[in-house]
Protein backbone atom coordinates (compact mmCIF):
# COMPACT_ATOMS: atom_id res chain seq x y z
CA UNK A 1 14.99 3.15 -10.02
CA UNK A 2 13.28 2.44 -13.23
CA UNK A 3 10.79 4.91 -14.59
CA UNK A 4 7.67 2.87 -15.14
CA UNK A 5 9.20 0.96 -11.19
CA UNK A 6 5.56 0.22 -9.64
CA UNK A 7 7.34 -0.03 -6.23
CA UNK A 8 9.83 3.54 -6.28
CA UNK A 9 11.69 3.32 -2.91
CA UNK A 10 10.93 -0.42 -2.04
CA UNK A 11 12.44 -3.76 -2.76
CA UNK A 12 9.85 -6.03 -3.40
CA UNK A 13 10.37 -9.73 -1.61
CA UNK A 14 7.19 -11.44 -2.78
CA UNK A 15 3.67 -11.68 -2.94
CA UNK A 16 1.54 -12.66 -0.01
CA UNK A 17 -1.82 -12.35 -0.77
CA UNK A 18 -4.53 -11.50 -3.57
CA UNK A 19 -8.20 -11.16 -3.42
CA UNK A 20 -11.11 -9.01 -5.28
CA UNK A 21 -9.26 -5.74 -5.38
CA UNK A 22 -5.21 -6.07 -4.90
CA UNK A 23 -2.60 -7.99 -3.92
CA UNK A 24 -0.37 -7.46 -0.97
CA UNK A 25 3.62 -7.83 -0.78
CA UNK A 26 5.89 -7.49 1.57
CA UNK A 27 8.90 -5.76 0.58
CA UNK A 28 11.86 -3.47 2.44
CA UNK A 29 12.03 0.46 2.13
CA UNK A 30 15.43 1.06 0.44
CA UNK A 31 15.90 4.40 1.94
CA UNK A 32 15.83 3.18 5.67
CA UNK A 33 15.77 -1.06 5.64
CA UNK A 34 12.20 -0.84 7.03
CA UNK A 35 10.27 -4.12 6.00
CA UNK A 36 7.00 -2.54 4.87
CA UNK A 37 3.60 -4.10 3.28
CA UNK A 38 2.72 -3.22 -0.37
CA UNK A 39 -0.81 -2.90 -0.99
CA UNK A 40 -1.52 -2.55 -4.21
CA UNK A 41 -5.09 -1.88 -5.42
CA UNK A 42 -6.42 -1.42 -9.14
CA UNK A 43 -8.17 2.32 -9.77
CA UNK A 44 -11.04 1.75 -12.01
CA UNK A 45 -11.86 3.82 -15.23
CA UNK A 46 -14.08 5.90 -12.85
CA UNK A 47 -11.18 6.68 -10.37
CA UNK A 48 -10.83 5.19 -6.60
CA UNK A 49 -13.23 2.74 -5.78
CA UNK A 50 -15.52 3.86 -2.14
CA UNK A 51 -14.09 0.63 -0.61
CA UNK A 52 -10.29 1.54 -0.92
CA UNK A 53 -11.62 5.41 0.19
CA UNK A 54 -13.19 3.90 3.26
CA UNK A 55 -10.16 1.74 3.98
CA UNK A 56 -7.65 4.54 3.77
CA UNK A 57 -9.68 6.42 6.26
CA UNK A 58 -10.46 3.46 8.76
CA UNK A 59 -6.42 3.23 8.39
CA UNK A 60 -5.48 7.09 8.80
CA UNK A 61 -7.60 7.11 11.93
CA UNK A 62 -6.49 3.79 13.62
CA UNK A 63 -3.26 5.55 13.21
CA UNK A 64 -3.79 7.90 15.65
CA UNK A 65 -4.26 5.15 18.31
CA UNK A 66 -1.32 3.15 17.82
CA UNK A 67 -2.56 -0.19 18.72
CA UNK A 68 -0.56 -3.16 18.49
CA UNK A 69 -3.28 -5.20 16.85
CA UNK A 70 -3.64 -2.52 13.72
CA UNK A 71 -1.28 -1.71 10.93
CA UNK A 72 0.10 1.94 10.21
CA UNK A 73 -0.39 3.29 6.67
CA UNK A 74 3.08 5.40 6.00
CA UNK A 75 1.83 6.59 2.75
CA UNK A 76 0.24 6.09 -0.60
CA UNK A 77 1.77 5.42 -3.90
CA UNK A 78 0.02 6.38 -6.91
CA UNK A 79 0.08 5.76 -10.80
CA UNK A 80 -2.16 5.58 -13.72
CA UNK A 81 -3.81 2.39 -12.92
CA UNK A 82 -2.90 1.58 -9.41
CA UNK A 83 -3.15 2.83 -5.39
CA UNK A 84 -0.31 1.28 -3.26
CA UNK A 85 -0.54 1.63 0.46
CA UNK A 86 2.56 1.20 2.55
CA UNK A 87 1.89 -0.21 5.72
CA UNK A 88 4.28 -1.53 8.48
């Protein structure tokens, strides 16, 4: 793993979507061979935006309820500039 790796513990396969405040890529979690969804959202110079607050939330608590129509965020990556979520 490289130190300034975006992605530490994932293999990125590609890109599979951008918009206004990421892009999303699915990748495989080296550690267990788990493909996984890399969301990775910008941090602005005044920190996390409400939007990507509100969507962690929404996420944490759809969690609970295990629904087969809603992703499951395993955790959060962060760095300087950037918010990853990993999602299944």
């Amino acid at each position: 793993m490289a130190a300034n790796d975006p992605f530490p513990g994932y293999r990125v396969d590609k890109c599979v979507g951008k918009g206004e405040y990421g892009r999303v890529y699915t990748a495989v979690e080296v550690a267990t061979g788990n493909k996984v969804a890399l969301k990775r959202i910008a941090s602005g110079a005044a920190g996390i935006d409400y939007t990507t607050l509100r969507e962690i939330r929404f996420l944490k608590l759809a969690a609970v309820h295990r629904h087969p129509h809603l992703v499951t965020l395993h955790t959060i990556l962060f760095d300087r500039a950037y918010i990853t979520l990993v999602m299944e």
